[in-house]
PDB file of N, CA and C in Angstrom:
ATOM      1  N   UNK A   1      33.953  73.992   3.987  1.00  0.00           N
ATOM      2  CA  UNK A   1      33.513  72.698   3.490  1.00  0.00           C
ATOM      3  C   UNK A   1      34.732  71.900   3.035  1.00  0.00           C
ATOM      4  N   UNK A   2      34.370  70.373   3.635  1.00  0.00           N
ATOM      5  CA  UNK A   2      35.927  69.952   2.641  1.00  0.00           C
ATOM      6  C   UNK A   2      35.937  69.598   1.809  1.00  0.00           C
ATOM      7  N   UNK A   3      37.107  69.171   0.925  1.00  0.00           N
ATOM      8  CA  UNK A   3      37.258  68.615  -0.377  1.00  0.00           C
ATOM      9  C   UNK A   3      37.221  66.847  -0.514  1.00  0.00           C
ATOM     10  N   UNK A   4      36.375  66.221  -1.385  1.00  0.00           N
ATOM     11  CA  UNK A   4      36.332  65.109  -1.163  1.00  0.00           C
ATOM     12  C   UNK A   4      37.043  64.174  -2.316  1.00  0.00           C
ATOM     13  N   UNK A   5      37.931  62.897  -1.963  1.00  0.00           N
ATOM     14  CA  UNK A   5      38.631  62.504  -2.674  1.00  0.00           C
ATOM     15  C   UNK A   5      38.087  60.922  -3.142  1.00  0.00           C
ATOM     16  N   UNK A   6      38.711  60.743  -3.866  1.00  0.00           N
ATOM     17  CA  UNK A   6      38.641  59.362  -4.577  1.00  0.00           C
ATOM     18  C   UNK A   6      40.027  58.843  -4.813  1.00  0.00           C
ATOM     19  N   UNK A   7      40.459  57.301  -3.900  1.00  0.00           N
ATOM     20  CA  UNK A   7      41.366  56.992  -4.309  1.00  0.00           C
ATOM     21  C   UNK A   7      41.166  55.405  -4.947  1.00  0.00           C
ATOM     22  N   UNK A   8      42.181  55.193  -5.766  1.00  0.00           N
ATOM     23  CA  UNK A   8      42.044  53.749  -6.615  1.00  0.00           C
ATOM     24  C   UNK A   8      43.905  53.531  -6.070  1.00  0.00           C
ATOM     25  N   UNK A   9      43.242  51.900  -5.803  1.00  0.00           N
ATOM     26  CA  UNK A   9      45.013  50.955  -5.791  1.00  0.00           C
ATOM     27  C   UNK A   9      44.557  50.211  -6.744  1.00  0.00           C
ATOM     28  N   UNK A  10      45.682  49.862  -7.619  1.00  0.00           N
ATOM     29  CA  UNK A  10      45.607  49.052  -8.955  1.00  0.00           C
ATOM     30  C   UNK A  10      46.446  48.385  -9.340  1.00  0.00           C
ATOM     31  N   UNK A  11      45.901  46.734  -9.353  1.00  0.00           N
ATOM     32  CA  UNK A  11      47.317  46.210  -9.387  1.00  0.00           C
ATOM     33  C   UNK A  11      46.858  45.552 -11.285  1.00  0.00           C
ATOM     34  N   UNK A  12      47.450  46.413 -11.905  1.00  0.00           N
ATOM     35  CA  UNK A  12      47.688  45.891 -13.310  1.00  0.00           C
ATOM     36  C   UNK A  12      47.869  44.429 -13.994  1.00  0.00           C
ATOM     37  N   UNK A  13      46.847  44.149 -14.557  1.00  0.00           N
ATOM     38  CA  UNK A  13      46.799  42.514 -15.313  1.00  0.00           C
ATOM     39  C   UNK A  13      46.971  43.199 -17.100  1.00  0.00           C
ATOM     40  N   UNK A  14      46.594  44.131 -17.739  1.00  0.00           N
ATOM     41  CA  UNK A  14      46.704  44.872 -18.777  1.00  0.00           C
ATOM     42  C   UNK A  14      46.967  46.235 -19.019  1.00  0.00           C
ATOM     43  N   UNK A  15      48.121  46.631 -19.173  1.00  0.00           N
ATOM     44  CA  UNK A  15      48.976  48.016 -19.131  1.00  0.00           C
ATOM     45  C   UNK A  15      47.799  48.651 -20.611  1.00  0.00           C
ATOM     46  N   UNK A  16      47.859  47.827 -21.252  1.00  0.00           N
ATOM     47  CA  UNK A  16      47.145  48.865 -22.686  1.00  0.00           C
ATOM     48  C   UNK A  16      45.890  48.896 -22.900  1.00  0.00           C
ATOM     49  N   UNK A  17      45.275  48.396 -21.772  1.00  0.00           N
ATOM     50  CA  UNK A  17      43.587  48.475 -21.685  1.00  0.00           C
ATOM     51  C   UNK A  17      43.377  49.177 -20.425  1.00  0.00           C
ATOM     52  N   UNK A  18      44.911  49.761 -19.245  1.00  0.00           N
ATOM     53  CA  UNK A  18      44.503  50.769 -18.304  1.00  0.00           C
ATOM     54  C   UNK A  18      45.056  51.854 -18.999  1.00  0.00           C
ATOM     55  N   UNK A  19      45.528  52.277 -19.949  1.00  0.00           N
ATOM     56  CA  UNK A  19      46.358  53.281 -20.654  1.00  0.00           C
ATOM     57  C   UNK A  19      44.643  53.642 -21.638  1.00  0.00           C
ATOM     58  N   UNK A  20      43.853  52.891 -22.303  1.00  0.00           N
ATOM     59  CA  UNK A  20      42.627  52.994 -23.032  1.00  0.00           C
ATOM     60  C   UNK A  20      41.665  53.678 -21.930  1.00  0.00           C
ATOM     61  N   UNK A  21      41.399  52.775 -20.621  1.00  0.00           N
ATOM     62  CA  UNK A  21      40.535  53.542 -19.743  1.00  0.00           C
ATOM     63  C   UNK A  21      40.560  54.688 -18.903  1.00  0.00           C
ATOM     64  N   UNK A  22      42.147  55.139 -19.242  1.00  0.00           N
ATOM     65  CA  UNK A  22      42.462  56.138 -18.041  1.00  0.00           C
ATOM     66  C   UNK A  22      42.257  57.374 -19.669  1.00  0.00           C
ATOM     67  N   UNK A  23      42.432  56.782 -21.084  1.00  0.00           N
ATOM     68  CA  UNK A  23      42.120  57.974 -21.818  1.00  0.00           C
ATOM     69  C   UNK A  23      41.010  58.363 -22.055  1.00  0.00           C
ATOM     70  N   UNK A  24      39.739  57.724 -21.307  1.00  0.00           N
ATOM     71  CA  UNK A  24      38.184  57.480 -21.565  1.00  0.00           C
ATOM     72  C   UNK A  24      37.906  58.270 -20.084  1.00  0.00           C
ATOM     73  N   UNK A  25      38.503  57.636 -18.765  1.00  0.00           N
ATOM     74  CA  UNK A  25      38.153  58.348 -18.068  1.00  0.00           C
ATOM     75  C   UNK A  25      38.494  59.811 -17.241  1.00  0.00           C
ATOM     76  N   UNK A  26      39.727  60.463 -17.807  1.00  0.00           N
ATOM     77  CA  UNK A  26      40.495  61.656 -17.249  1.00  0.00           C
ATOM     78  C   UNK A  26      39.308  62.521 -17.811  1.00  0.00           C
ATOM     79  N   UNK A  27      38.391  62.473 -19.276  1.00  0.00           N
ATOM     80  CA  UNK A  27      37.600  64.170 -19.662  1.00  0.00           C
ATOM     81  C   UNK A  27      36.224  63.734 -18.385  1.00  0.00           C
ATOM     82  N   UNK A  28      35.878  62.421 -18.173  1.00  0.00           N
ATOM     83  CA  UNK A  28      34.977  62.622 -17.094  1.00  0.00           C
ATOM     84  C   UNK A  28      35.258  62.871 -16.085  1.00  0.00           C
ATOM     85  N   UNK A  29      36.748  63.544 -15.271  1.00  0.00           N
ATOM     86  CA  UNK A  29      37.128  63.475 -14.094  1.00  0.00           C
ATOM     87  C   UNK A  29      37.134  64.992 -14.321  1.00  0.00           C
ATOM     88  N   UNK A  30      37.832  65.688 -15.476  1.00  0.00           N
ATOM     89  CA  UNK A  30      38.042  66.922 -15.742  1.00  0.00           C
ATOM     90  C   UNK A  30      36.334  67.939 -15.574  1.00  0.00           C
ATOM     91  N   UNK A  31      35.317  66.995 -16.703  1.00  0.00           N
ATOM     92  CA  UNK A  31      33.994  67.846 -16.639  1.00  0.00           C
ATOM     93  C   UNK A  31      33.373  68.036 -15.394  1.00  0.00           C
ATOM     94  N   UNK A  32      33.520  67.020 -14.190  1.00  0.00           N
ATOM     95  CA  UNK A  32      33.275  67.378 -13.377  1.00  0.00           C
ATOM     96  C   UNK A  32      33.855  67.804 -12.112  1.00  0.00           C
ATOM     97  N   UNK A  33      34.867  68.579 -12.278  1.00  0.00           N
ATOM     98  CA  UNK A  33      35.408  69.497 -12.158  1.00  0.00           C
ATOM     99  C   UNK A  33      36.662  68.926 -10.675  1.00  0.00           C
ATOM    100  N   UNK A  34      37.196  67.862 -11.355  1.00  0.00           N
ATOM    101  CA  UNK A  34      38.402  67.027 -10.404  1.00  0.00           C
ATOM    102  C   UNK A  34      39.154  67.343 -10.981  1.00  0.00           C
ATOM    103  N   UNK A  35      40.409  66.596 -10.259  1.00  0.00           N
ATOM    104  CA  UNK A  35      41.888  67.059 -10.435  1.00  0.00           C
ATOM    105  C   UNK A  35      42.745  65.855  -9.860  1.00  0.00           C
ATOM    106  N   UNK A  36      43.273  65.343 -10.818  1.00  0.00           N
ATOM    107  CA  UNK A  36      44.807  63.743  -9.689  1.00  0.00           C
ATOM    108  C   UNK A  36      45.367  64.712  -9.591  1.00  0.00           C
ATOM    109  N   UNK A  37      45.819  64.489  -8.226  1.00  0.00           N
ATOM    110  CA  UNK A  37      46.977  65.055  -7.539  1.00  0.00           C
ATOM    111  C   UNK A  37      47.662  64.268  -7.202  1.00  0.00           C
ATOM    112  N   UNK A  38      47.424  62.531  -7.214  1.00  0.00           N
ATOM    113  CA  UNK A  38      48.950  61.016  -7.334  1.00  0.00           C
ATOM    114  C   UNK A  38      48.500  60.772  -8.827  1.00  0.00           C
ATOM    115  N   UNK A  39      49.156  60.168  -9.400  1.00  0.00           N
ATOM    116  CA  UNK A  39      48.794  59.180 -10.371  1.00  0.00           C
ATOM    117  C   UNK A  39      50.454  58.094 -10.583  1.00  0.00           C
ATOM    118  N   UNK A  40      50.250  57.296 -10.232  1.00  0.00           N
ATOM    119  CA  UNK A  40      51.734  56.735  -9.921  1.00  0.00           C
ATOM    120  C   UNK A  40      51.862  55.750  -9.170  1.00  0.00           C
ATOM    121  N   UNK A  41      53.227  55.034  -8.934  1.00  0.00           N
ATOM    122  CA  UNK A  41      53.621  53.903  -7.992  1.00  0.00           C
ATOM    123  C   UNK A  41      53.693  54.611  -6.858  1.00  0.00           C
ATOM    124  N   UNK A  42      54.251  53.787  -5.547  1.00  0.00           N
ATOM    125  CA  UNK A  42      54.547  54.688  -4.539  1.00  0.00           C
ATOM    126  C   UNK A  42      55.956  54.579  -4.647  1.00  0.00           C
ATOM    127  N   UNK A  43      56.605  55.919  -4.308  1.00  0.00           N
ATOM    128  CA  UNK A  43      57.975  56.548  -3.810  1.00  0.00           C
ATOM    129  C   UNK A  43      58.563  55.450  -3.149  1.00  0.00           C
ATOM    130  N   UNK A  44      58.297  55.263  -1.988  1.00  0.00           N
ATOM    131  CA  UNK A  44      58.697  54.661  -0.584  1.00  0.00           C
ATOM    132  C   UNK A  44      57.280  54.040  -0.289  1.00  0.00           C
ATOM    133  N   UNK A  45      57.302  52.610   0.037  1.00  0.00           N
ATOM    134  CA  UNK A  45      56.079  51.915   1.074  1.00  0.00           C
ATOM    135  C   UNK A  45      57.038  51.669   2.587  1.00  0.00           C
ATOM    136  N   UNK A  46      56.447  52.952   3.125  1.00  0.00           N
ATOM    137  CA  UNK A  46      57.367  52.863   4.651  1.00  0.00           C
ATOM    138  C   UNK A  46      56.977  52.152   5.444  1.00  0.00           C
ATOM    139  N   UNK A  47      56.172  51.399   5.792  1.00  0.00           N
ATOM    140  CA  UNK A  47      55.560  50.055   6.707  1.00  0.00           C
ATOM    141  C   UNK A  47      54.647  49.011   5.265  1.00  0.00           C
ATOM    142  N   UNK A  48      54.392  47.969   5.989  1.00  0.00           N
ATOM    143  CA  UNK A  48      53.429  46.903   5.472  1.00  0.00           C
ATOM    144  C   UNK A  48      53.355  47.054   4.541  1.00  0.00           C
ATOM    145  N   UNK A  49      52.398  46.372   3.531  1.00  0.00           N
ATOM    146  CA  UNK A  49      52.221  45.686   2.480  1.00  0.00           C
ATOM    147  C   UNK A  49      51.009  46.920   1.387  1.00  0.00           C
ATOM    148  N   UNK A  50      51.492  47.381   0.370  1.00  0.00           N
ATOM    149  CA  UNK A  50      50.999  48.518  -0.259  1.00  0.00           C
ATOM    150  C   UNK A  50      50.202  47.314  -1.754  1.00  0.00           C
ATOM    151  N   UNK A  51      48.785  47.724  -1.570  1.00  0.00           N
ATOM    152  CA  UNK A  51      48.358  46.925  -2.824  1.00  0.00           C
ATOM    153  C   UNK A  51      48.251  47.606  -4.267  1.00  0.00           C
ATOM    154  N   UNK A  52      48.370  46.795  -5.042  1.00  0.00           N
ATOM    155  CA  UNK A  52      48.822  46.989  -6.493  1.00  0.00           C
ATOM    156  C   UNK A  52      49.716  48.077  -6.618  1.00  0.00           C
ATOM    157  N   UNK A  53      50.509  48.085  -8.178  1.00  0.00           N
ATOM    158  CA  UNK A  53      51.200  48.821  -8.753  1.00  0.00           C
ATOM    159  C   UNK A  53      51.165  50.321  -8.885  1.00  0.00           C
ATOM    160  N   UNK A  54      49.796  51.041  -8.785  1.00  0.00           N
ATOM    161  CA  UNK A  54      49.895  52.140  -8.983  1.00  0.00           C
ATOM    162  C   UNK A  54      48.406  52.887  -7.915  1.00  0.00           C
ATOM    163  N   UNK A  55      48.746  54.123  -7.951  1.00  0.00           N
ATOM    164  CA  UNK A  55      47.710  54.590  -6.652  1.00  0.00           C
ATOM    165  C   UNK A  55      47.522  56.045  -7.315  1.00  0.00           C
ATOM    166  N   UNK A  56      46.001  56.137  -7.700  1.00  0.00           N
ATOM    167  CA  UNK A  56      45.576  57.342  -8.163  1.00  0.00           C
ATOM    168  C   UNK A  56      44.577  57.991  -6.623  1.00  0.00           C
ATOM    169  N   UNK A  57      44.782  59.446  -6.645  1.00  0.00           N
ATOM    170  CA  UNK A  57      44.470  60.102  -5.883  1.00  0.00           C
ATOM    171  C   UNK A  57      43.317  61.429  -6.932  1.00  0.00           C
ATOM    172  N   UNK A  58      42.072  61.526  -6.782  1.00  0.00           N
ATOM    173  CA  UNK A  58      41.212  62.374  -7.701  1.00  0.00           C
ATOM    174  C   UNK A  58      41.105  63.567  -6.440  1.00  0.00           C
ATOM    175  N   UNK A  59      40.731  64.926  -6.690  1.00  0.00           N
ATOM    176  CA  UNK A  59      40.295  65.678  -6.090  1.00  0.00           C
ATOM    177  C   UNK A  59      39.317  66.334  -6.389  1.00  0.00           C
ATOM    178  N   UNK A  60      38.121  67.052  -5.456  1.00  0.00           N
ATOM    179  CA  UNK A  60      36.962  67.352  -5.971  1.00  0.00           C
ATOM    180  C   UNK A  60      36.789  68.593  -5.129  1.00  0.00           C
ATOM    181  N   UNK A  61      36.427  69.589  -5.443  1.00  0.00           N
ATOM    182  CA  UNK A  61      35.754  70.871  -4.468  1.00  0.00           C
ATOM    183  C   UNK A  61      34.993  70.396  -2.999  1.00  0.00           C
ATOM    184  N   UNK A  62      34.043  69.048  -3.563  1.00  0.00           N
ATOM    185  CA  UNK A  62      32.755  68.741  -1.804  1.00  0.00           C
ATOM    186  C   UNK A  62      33.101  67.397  -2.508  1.00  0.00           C
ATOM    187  N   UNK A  63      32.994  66.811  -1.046  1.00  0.00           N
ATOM    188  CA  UNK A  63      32.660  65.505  -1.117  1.00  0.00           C
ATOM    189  C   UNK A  63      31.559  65.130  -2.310  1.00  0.00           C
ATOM    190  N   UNK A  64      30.482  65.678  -2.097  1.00  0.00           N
ATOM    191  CA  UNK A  64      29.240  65.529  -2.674  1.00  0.00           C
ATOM    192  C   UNK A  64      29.384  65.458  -4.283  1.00  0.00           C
ATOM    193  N   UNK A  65      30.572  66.209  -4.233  1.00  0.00           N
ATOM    194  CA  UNK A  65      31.183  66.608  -6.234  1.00  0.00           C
ATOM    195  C   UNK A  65      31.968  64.969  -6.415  1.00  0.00           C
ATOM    196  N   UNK A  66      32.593  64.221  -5.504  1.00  0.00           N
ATOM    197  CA  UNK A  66      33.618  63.108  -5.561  1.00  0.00           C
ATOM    198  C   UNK A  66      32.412  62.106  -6.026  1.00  0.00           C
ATOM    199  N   UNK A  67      31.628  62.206  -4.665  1.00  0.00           N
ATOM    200  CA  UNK A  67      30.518  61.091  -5.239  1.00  0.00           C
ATOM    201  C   UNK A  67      29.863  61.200  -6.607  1.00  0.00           C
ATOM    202  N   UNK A  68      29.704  62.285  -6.876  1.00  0.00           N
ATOM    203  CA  UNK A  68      28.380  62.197  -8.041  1.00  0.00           C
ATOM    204  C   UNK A  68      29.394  62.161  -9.412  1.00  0.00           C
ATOM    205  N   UNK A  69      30.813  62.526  -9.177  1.00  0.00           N
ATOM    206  CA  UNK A  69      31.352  61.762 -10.318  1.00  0.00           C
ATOM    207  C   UNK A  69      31.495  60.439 -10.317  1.00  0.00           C
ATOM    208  N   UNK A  70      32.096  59.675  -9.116  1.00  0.00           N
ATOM    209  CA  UNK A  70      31.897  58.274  -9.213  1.00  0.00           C
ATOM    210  C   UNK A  70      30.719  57.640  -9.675  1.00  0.00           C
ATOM    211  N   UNK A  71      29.354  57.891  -9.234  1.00  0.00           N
ATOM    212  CA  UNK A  71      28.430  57.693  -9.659  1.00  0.00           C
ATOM    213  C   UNK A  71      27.788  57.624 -10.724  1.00  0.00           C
ATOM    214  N   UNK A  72      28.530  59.003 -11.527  1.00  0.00           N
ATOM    215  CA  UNK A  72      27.631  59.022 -13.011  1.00  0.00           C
ATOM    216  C   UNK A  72      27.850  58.294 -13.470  1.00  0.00           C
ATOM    217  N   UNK A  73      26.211  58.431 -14.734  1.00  0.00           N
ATOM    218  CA  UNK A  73      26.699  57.386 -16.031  1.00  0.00           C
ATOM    219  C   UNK A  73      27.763  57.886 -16.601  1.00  0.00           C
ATOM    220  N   UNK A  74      28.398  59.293 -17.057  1.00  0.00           N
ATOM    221  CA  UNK A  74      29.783  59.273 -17.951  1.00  0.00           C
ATOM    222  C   UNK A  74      30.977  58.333 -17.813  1.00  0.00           C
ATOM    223  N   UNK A  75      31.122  58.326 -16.010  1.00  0.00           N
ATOM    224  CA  UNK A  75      31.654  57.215 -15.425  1.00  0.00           C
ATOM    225  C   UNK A  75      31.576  55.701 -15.586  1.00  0.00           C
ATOM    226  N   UNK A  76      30.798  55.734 -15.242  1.00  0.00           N
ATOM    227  CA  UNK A  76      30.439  54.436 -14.880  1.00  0.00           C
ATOM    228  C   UNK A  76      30.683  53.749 -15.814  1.00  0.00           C
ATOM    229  N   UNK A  77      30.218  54.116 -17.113  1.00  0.00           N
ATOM    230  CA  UNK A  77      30.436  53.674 -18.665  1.00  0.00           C
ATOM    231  C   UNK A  77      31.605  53.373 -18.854  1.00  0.00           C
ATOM    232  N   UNK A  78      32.619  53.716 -18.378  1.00  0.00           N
ATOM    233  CA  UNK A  78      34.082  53.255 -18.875  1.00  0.00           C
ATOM    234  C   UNK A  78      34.828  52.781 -17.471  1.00  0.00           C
ATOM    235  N   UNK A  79      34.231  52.750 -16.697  1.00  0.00           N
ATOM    236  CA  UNK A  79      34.632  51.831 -14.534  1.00  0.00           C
ATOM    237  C   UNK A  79      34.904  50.596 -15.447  1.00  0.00           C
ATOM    238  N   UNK A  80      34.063  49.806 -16.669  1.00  0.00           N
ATOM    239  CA  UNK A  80      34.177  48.596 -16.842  1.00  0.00           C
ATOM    240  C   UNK A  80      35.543  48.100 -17.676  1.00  0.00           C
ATOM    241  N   UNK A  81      36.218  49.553 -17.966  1.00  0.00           N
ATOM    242  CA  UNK A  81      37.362  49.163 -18.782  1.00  0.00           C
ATOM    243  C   UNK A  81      38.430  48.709 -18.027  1.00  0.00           C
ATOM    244  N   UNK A  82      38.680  49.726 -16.500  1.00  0.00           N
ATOM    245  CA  UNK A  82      39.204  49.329 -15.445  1.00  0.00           C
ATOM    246  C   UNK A  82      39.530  48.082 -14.871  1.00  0.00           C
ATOM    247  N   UNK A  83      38.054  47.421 -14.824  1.00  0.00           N
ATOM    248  CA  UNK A  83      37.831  46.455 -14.671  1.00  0.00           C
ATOM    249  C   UNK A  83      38.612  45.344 -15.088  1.00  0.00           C
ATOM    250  N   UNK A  84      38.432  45.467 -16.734  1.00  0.00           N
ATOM    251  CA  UNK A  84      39.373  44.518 -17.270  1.00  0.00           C
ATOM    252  C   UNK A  84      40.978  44.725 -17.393  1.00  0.00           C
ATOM    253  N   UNK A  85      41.174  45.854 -16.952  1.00  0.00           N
ATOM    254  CA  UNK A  85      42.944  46.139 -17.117  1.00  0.00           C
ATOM    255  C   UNK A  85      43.092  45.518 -16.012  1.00  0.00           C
ATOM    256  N   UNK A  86      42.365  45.740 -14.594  1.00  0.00           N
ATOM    257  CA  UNK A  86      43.333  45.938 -13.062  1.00  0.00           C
ATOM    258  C   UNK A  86      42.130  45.449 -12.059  1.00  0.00           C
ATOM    259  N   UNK A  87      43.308  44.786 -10.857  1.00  0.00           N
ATOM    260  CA  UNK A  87      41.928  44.461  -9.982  1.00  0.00           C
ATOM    261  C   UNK A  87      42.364  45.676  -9.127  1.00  0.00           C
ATOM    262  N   UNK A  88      40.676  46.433  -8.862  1.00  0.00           N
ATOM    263  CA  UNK A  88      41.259  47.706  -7.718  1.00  0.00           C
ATOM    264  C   UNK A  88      40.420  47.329  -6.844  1.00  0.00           C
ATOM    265  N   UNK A  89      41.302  48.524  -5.916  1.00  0.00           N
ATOM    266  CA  UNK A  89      40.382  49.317  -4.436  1.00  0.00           C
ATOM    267  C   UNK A  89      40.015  50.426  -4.649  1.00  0.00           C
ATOM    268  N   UNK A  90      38.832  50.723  -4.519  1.00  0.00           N
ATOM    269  CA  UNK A  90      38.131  52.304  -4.718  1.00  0.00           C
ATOM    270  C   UNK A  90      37.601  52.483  -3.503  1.00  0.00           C
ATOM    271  N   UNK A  91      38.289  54.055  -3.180  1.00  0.00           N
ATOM    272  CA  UNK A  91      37.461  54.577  -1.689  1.00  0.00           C
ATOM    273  C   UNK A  91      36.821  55.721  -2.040  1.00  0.00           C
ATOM    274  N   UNK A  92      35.979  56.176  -1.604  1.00  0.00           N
ATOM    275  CA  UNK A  92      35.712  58.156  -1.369  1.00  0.00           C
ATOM    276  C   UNK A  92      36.073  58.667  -0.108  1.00  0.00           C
ATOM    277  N   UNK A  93      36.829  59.299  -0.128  1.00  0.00           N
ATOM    278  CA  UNK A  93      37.034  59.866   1.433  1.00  0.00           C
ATOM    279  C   UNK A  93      36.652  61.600   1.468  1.00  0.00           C
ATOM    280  N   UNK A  94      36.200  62.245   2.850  1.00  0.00           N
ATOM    281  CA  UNK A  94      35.974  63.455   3.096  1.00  0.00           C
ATOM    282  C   UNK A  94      37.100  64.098   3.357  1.00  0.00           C
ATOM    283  N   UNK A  95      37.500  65.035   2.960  1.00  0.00           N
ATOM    284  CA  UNK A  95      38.881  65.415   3.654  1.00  0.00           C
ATOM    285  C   UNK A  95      39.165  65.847   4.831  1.00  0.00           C
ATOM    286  N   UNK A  96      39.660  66.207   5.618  1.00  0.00           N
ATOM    287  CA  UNK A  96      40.485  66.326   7.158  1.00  0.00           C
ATOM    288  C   UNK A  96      40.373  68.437   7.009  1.00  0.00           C
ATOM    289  N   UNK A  97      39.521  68.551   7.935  1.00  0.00           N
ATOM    290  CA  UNK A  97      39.477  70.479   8.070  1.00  0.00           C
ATOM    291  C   UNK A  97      40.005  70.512   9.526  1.00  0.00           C
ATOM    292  N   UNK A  98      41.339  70.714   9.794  1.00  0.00           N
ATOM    293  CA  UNK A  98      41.905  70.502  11.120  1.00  0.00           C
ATOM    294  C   UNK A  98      40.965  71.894  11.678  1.00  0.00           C
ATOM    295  N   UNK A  99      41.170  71.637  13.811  1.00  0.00           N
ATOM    296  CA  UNK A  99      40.446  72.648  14.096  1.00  0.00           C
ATOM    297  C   UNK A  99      41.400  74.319  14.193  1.00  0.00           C
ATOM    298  N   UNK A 100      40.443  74.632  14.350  1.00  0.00           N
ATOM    299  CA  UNK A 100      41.270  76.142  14.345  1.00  0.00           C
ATOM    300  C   UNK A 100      42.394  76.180  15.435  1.00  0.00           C
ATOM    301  N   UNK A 101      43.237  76.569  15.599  1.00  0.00           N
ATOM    302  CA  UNK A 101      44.255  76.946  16.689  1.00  0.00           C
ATOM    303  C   UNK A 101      43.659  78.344  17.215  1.00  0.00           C
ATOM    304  N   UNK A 102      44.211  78.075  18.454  1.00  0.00           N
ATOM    305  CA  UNK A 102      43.454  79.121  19.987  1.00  0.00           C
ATOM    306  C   UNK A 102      44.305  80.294  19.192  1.00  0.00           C
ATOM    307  N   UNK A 103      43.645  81.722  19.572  1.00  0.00           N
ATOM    308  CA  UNK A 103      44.450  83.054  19.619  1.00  0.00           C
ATOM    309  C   UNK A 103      45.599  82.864  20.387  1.00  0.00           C
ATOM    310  N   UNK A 104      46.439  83.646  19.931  1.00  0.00           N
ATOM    311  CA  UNK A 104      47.750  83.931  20.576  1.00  0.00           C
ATOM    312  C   UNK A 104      47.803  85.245  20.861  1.00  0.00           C
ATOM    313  N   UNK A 105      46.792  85.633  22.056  1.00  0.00           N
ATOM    314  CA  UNK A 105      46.656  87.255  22.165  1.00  0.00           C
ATOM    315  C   UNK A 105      47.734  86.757  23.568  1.00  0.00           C
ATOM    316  N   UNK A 106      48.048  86.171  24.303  1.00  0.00           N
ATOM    317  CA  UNK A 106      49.054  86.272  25.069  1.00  0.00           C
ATOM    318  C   UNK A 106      47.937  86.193  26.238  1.00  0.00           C
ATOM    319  N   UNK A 107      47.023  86.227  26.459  1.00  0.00           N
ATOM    320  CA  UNK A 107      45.974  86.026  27.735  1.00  0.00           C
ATOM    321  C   UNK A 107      46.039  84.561  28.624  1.00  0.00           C
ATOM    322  N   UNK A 108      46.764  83.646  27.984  1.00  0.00           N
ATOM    323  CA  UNK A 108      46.608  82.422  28.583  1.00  0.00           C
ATOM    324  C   UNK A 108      48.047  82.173  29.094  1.00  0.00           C
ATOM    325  N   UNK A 109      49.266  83.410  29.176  1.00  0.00           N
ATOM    326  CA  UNK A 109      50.462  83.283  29.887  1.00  0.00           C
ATOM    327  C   UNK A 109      50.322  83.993  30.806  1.00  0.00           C
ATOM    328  N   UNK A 110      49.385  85.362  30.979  1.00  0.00           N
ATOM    329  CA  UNK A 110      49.540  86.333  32.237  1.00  0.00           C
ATOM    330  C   UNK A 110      48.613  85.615  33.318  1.00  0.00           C
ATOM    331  N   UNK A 111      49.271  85.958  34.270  1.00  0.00           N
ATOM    332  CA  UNK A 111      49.176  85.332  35.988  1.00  0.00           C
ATOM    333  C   UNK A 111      48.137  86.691  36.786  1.00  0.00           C
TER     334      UNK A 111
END
């Protein structure tokens, strides 16, 4: 099963009202059982045009776990603090389960 993510681009209008909502919303990201793995500017923007200042990356066990934290009320209740710090982009994405690679029993070199 894959792991499903949540990402936010945020381009900051109030540093101390996204510093208030990110301390309101990290125990609802934690209880339901996520993890940032970005929280930050970008390194390098190696092509085109990268929106807002900072790019959080959430991780979740199932997709199904990404959504229903976005969704909740614990959430949702403090999405509005966000709001007023930063204008964002919020996605959910499924993650990428590449396919298996063929055996290497050596059967597909003998003639």
């Amino acid at each position: 099963m894959s792991k499903g993510y949540v990402i936010f681009t945020e381009k900051i209008t109030n540093q101390q009202a996204l510093d208030a909502y990110a301390a309101a919303a990290v125990p609802t990201v934690i209880a339901a059982g996520g993890t940032a793995i970005i929280a930050g500017p970008p390194t390098q923007v190696a092509e085109g045009d990268w929106h807002g200042d900072i790019t959080v990356v959430l991780e979740f066990d199932t997709l199904d776990a990404a959504r229903s934290w976005y969704h909740s009320a614990d959430y949702q209740t403090v999405a509005s603090q966000r709001h007023d710090a930063a204008t964002s982009n919020v996605a959910i994405f499924e993650g990428f389960d590449p396919p298996a690679a063929p055996p290497l029993d050596g059967a597909a070199s003998q003639t």
